[in-house]
C-alpha atoms as a PDB file:
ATOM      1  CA  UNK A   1      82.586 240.384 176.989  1.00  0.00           C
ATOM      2  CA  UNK A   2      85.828 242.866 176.318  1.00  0.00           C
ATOM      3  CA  UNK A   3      86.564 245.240 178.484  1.00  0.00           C
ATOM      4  CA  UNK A   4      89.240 247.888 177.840  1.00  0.00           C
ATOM      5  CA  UNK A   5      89.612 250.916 180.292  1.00  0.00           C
ATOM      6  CA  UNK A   6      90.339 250.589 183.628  1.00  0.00           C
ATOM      7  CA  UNK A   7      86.946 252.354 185.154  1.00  0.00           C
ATOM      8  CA  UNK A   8      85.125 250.345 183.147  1.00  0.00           C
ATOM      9  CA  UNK A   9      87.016 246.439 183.373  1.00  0.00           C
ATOM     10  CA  UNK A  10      86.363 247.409 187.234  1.00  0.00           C
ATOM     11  CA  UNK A  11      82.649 247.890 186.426  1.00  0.00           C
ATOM     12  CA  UNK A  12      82.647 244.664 183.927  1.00  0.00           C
ATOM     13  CA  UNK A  13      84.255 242.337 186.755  1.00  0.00           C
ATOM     14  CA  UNK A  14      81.876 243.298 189.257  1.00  0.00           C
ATOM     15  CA  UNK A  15      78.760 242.579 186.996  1.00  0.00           C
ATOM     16  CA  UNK A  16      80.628 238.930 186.325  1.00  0.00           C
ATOM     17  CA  UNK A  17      80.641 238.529 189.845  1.00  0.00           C
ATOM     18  CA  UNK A  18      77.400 239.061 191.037  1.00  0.00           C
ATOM     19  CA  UNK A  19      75.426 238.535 187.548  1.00  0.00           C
ATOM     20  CA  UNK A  20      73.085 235.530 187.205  1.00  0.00           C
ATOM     21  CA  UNK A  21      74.254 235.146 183.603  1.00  0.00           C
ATOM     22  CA  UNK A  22      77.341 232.991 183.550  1.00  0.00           C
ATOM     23  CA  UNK A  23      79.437 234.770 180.863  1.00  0.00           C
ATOM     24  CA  UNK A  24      83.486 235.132 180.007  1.00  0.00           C
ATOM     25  CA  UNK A  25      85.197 238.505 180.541  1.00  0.00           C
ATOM     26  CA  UNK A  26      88.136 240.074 179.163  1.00  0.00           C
ATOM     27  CA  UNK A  27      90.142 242.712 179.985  1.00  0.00           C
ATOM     28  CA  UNK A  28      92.963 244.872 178.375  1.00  0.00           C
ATOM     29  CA  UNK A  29      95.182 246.683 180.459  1.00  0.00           C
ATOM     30  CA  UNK A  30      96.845 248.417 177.788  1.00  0.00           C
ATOM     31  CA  UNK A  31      98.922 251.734 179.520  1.00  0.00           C
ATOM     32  CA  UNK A  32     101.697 250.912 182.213  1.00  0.00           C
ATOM     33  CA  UNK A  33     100.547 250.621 185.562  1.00  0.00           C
ATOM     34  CA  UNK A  34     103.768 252.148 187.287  1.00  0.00           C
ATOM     35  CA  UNK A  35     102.346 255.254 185.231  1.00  0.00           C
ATOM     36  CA  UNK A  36      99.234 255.617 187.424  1.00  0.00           C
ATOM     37  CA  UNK A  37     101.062 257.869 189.708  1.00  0.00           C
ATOM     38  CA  UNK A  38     101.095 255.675 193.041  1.00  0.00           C
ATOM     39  CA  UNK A  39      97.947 255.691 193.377  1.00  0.00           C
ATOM     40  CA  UNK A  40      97.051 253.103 196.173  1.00  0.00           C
ATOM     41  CA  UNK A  41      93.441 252.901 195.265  1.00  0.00           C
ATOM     42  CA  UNK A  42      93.801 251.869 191.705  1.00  0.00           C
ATOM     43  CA  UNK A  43      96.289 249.309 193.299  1.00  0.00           C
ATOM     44  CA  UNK A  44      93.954 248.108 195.174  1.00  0.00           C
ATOM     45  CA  UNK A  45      91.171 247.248 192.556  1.00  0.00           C
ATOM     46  CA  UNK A  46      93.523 245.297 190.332  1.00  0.00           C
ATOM     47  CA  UNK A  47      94.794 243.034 192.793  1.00  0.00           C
ATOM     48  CA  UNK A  48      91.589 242.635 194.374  1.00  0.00           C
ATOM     49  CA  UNK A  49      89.171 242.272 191.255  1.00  0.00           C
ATOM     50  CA  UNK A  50      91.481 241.600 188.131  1.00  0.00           C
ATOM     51  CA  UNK A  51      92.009 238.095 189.379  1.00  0.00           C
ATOM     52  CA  UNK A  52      88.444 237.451 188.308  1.00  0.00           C
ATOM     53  CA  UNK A  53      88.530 238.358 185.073  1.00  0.00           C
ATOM     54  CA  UNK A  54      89.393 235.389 182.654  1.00  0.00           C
ATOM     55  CA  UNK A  55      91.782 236.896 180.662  1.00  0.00           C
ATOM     56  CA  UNK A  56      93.696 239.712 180.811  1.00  0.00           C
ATOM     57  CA  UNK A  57      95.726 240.843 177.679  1.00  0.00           C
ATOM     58  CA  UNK A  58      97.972 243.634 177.267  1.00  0.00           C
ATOM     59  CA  UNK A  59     100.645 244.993 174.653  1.00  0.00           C
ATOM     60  CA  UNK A  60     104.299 244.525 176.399  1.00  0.00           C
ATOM     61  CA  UNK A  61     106.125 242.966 178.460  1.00  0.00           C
ATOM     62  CA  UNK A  62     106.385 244.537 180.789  1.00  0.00           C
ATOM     63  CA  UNK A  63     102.696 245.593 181.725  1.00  0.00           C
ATOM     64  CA  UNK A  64     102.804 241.609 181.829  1.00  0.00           C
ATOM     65  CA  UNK A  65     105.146 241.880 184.305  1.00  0.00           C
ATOM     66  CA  UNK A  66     103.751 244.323 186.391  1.00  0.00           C
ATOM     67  CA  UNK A  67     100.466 242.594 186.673  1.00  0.00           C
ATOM     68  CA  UNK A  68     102.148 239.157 187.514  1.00  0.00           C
ATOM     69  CA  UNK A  69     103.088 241.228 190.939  1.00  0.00           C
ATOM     70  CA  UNK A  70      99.692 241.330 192.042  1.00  0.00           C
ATOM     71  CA  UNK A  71      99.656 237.800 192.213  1.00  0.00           C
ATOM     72  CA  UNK A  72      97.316 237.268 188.948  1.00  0.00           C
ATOM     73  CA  UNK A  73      97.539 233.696 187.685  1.00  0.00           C
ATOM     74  CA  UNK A  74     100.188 233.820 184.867  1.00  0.00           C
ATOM     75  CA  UNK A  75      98.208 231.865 182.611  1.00  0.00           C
ATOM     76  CA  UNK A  76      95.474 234.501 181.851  1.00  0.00           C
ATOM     77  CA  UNK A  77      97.632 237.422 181.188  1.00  0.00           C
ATOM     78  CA  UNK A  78      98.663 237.025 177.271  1.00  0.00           C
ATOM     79  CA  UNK A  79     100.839 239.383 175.032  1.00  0.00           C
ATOM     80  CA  UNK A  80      99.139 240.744 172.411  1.00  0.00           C
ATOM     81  CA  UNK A  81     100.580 243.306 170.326  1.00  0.00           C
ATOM     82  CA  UNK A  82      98.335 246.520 168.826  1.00  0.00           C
ATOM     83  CA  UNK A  83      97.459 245.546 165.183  1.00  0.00           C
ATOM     84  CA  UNK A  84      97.984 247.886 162.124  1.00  0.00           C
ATOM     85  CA  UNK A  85      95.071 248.252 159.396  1.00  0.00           C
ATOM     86  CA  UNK A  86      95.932 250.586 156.796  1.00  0.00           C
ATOM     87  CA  UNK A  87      92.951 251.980 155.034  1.00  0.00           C
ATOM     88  CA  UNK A  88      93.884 252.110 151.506  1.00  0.00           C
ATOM     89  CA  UNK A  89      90.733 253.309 150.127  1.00  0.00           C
ATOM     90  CA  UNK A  90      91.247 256.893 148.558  1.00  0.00           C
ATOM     91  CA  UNK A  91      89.838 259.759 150.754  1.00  0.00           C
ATOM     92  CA  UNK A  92      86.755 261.064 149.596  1.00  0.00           C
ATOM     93  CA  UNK A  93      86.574 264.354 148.160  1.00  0.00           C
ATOM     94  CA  UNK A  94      87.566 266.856 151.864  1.00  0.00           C
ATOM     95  CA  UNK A  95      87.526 270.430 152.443  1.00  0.00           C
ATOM     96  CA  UNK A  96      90.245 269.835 154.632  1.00  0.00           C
ATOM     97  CA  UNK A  97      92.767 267.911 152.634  1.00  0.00           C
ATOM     98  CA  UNK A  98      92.315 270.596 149.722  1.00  0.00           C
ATOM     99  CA  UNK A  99      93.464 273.214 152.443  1.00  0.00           C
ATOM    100  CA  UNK A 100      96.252 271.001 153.694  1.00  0.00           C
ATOM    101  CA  UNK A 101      97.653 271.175 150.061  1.00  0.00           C
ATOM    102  CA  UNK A 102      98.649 274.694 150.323  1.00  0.00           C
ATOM    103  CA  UNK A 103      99.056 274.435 153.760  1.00  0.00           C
ATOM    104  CA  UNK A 104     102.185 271.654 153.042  1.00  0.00           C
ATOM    105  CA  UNK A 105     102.828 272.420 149.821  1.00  0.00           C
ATOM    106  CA  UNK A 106     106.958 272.642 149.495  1.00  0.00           C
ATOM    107  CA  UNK A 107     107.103 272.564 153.192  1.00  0.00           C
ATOM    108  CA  UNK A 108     108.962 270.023 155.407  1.00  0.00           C
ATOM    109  CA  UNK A 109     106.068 269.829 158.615  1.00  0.00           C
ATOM    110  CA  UNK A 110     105.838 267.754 161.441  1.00  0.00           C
ATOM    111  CA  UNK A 111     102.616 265.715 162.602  1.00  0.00           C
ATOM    112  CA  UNK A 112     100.528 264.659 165.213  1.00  0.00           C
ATOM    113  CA  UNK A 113      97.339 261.749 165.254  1.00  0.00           C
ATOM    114  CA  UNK A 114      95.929 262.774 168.735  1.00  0.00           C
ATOM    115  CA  UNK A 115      93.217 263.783 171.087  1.00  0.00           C
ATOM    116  CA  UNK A 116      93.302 267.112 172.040  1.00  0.00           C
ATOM    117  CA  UNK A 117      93.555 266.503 176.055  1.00  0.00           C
ATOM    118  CA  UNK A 118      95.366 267.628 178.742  1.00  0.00           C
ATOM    119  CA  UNK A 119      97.388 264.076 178.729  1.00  0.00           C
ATOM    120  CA  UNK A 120      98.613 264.392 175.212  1.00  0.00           C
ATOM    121  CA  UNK A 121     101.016 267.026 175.998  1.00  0.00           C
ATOM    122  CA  UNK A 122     100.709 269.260 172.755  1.00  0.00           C
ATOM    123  CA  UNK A 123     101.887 272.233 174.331  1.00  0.00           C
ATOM    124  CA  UNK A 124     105.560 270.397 174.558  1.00  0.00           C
ATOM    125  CA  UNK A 125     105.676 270.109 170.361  1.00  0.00           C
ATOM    126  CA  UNK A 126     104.498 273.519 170.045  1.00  0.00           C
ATOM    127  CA  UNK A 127     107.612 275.014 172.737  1.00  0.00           C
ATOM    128  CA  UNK A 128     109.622 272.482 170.600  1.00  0.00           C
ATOM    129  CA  UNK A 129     108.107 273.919 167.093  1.00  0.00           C
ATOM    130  CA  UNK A 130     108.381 277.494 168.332  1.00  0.00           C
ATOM    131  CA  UNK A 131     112.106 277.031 169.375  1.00  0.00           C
ATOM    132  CA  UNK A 132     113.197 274.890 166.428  1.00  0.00           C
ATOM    133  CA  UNK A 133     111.887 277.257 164.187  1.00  0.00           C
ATOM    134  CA  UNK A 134     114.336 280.196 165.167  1.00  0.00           C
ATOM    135  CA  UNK A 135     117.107 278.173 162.790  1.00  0.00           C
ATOM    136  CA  UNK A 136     114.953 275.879 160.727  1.00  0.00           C
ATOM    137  CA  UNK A 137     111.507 276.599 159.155  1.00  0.00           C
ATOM    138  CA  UNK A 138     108.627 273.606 160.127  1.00  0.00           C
ATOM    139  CA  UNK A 139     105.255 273.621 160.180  1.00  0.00           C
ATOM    140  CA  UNK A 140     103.203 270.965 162.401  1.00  0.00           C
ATOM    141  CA  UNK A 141     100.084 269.457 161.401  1.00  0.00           C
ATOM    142  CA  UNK A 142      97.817 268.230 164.941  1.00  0.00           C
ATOM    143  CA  UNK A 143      95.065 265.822 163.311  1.00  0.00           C
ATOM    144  CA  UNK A 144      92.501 265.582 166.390  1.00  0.00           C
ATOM    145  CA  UNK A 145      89.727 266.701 168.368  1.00  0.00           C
ATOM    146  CA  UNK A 146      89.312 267.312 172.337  1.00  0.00           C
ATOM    147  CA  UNK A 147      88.531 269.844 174.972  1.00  0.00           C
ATOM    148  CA  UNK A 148      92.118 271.553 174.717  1.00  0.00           C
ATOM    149  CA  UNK A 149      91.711 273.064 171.157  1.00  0.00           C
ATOM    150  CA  UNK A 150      90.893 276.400 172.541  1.00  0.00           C
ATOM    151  CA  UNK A 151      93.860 276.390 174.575  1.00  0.00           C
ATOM    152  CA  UNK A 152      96.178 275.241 172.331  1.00  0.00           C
ATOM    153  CA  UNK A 153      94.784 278.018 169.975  1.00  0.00           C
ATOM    154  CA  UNK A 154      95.564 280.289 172.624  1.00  0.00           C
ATOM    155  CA  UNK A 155      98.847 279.198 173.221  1.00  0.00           C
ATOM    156  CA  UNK A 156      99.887 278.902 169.167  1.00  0.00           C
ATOM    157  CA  UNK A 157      98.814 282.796 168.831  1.00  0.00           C
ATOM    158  CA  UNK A 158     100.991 283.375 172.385  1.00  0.00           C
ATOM    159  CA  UNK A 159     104.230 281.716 170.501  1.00  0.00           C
ATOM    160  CA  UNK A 160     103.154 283.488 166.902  1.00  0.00           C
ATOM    161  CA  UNK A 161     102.795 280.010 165.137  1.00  0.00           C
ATOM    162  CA  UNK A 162      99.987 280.560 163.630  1.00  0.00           C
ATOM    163  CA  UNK A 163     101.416 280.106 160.001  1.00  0.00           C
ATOM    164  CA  UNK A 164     103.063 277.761 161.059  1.00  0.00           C
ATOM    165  CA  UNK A 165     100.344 274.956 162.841  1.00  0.00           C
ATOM    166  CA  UNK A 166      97.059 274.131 161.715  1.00  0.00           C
ATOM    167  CA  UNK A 167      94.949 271.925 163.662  1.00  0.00           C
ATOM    168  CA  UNK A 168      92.190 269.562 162.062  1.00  0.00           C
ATOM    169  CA  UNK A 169      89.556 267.531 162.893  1.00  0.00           C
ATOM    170  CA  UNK A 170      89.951 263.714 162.629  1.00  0.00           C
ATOM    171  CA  UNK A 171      89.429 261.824 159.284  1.00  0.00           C
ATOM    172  CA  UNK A 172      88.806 258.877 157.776  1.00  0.00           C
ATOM    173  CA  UNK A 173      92.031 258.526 156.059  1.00  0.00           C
ATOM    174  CA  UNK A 174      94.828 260.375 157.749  1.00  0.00           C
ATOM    175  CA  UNK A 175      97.611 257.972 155.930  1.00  0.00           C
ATOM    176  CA  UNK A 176      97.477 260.183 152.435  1.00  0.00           C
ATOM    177  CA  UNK A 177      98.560 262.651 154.982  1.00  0.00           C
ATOM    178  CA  UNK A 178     100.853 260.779 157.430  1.00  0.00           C
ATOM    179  CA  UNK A 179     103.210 259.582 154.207  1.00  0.00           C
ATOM    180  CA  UNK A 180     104.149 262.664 153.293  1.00  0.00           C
ATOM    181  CA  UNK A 181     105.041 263.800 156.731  1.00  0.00           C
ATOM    182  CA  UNK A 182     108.769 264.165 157.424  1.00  0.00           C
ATOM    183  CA  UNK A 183     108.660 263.187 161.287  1.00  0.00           C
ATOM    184  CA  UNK A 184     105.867 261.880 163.608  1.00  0.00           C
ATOM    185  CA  UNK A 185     105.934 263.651 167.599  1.00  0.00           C
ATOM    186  CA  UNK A 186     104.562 262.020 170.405  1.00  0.00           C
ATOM    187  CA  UNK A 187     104.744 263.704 173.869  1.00  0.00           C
ATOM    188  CA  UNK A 188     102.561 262.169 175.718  1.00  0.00           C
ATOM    189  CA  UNK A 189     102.759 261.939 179.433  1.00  0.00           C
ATOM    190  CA  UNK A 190     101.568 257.966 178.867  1.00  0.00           C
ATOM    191  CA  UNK A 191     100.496 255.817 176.500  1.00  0.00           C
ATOM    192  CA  UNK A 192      99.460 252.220 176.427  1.00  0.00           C
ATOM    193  CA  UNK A 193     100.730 251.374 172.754  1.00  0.00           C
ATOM    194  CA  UNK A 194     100.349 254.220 170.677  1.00  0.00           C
ATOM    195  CA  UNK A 195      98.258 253.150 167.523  1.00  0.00           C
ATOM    196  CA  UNK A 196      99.382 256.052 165.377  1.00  0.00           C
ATOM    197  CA  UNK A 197     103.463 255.453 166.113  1.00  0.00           C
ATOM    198  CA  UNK A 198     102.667 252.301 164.644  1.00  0.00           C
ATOM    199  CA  UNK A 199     101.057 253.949 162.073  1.00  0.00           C
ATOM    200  CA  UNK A 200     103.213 256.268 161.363  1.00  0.00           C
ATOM    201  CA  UNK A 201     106.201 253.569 161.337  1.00  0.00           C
ATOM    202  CA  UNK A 202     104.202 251.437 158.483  1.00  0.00           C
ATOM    203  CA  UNK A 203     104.285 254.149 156.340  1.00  0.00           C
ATOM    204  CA  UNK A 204     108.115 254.716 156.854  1.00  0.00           C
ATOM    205  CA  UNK A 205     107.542 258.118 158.753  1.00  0.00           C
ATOM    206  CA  UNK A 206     110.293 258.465 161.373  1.00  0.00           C
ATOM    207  CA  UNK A 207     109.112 258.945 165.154  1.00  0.00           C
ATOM    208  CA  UNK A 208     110.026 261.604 167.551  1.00  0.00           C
ATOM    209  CA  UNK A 209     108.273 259.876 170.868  1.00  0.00           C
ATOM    210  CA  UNK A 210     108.587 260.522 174.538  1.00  0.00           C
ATOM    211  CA  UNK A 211     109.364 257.000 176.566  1.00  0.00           C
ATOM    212  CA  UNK A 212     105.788 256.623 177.352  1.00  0.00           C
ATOM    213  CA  UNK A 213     104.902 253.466 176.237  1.00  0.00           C
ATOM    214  CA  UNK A 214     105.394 249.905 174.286  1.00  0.00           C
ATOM    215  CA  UNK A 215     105.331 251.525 171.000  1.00  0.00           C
ATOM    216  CA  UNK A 216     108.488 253.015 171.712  1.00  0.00           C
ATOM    217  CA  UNK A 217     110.206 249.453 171.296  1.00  0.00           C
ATOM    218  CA  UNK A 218     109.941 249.298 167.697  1.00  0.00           C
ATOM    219  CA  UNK A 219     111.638 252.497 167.563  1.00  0.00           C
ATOM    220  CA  UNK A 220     114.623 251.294 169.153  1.00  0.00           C
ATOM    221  CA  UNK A 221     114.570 247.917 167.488  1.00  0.00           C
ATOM    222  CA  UNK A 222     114.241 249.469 164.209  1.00  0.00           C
ATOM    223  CA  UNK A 223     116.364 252.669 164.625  1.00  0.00           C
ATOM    224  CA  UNK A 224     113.278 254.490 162.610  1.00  0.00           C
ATOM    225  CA  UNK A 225     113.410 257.492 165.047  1.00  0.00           C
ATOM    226  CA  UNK A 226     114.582 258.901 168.432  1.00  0.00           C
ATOM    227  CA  UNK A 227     113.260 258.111 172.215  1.00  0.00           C
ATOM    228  CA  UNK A 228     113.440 260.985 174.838  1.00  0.00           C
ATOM    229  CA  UNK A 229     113.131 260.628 178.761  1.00  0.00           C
ATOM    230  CA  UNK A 230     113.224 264.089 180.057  1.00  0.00           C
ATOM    231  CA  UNK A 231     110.596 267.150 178.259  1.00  0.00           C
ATOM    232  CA  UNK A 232     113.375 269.260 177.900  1.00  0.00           C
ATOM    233  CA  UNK A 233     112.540 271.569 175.102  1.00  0.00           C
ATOM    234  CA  UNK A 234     116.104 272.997 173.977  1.00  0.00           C
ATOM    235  CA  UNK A 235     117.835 268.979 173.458  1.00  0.00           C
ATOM    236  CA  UNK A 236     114.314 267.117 172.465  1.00  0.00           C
ATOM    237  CA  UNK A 237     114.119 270.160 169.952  1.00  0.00           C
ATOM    238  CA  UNK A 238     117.721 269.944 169.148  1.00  0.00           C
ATOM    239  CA  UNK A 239     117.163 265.720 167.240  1.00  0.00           C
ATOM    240  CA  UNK A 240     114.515 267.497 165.222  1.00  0.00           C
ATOM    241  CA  UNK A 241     116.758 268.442 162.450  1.00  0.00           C
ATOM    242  CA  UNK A 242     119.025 265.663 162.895  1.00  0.00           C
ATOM    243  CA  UNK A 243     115.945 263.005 162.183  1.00  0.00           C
ATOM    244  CA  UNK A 244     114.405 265.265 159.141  1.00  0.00           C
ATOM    245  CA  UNK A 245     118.057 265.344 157.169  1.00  0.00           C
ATOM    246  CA  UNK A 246     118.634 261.545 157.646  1.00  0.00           C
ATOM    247  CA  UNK A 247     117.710 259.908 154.995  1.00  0.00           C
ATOM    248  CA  UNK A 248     115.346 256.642 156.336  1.00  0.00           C
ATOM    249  CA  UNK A 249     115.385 253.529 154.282  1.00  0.00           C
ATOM    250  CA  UNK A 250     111.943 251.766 153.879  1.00  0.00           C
ATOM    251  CA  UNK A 251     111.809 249.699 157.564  1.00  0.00           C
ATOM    252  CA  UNK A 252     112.287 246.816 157.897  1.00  0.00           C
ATOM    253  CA  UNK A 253     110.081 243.828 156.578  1.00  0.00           C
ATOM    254  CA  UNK A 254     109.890 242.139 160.234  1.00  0.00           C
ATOM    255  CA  UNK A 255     108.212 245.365 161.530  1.00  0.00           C
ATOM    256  CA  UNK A 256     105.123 244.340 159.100  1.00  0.00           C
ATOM    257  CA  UNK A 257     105.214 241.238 160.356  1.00  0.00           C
ATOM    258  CA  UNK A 258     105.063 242.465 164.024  1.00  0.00           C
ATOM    259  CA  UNK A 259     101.819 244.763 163.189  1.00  0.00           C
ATOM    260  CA  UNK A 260     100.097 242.825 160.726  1.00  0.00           C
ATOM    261  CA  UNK A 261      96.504 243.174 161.437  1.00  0.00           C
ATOM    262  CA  UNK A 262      95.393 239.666 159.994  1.00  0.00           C
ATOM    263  CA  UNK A 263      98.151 237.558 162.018  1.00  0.00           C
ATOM    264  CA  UNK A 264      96.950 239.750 165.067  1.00  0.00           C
ATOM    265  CA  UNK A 265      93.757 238.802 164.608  1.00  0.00           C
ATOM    266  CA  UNK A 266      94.091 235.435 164.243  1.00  0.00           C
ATOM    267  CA  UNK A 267      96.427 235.470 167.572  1.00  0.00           C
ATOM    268  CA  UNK A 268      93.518 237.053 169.177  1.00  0.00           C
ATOM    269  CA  UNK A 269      90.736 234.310 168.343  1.00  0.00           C
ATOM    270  CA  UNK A 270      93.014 231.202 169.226  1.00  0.00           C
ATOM    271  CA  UNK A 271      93.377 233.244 172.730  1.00  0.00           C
ATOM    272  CA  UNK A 272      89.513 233.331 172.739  1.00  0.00           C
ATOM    273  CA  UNK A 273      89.057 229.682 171.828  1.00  0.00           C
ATOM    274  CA  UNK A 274      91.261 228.723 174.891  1.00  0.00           C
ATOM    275  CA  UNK A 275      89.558 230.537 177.328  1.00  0.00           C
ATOM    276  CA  UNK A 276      88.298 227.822 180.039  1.00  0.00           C
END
């Protein structure tokens, strides 16, 4: 069995334990646990219950390290790194992409693979969008779906954006979209490993990304993009330019590597096979 949100690996460990059918469990913890806020509780159930679990795999380091604290046996938390799988086939014939086309056409525009939530922090890009676009005119494309749209409608009409953002619902091929992007923005609060940074790295799209997670790694190792601590909106909006009129070289081959999907997966079943 895999298990991979907290709530439910919880749920998953106590059916192991008291289930009559004898069957192996793993987990993913996949966002940083220092990023739960303090909260005791949610302490409490990992050191108490993930112990049980037979394997535990996560995306960094450092989540490794955090759940070695609880006193987890070592040898069932494994490194696993968030695969990449490019969907190459063509985008069947969508409303929406037609409208994107005038929507993008001679325009430099930023973009955004996310749920609409509360979490995802949206409203920072649009402050950013809004402020940057006093100097420098961007448009932003948000590519997602979640219970904030009608806020962050609200808020785009507030700021006078609205020929300046669209917001779409998710499709099956975003990549046609993502590649001729000029800059990828992440503000999330937290992430575990973002799959669309990733993403938007394979298909040499510089990232914009808050320091939120392990995607922001490859960022720094690969000098594809810029890492910000603090939501300020005047500096954060300030590298915009400066990462839109460098000119990126393809990145580098040992990034592909790092994401492939098929090595990933292979990784993944020789983990499985060892499982006692």
């Amino acid at each position: 069995v895999l298990s991979s949100i907290f709530h439910i690996n919880i749920i998953s460990i106590l059916i192991k334990i008291f289930s009559i059918n004898k069957f192996k469990l793993i987990i993913r913890e996949t966002n940083k646990i220092s990023q739960k806020k303090n909260n005791f509780f949610k302490f409490f159930l990992i050191f108490i219950f993930y112990r049980f679990s037979n394997l535990i795999i996560s995306p960094s380091k450092q989540i490794n390290n955090e759940l070695k604290k609880f006193l987890i046996n070592k040898k069932k938390i494994k490194l696993l790194n968030n695969p990449v799988i490019i969907n190459n086939n063509k985008e069947k014939k969508n409303s929406q992409i037609k409208k994107l086309k005038s929507f993008i056409k001679k325009s430099k525009f930023l973009i955004t693979l996310t749920r609409l939530e509360k979490h995802k922090n949206i409203d920072f890009i649009l402050e950013c969008l809004a402020k940057i676009n006093k100097t420098m005119d961007l448009k932003l494309l948000i590519v997602g779906n979640g219970s904030q749209k009608f806020k962050l409608n609200l808020k785009i009409r507030n700021l006078g954006l609205q020929n300046k953002v669209k917001i779409i619902r998710f499709i099956s091929n975003p990549h046609i979209i993502l590649k001729k992007s000029n800059l990828y923005f992440n503000s999330s609060y937290y992430e575990g490993q973002s799959n669309s940074v990733l993403e938007a790295l394979y298909c040499n799209v510089p990232v914009l990304s808050a320091d939120n997670g392990s995607h922001t790694r490859y960022i720094k190792k690969y000098s594809y993009g810029y890492v910000f601590n603090r939501f300020n909106v005047t500096k954060v909006s300030q590298k915009i330019p400066q990462i839109i009129n460098k000119k990126f070289s393809k990145i580098s081959s040992q990034y592909y590597q790092d994401v492939d999907g098929t090595k990933i997966k292979k990784k993944f079943v020789k983990i499985i096979n060892k499982i006692n």
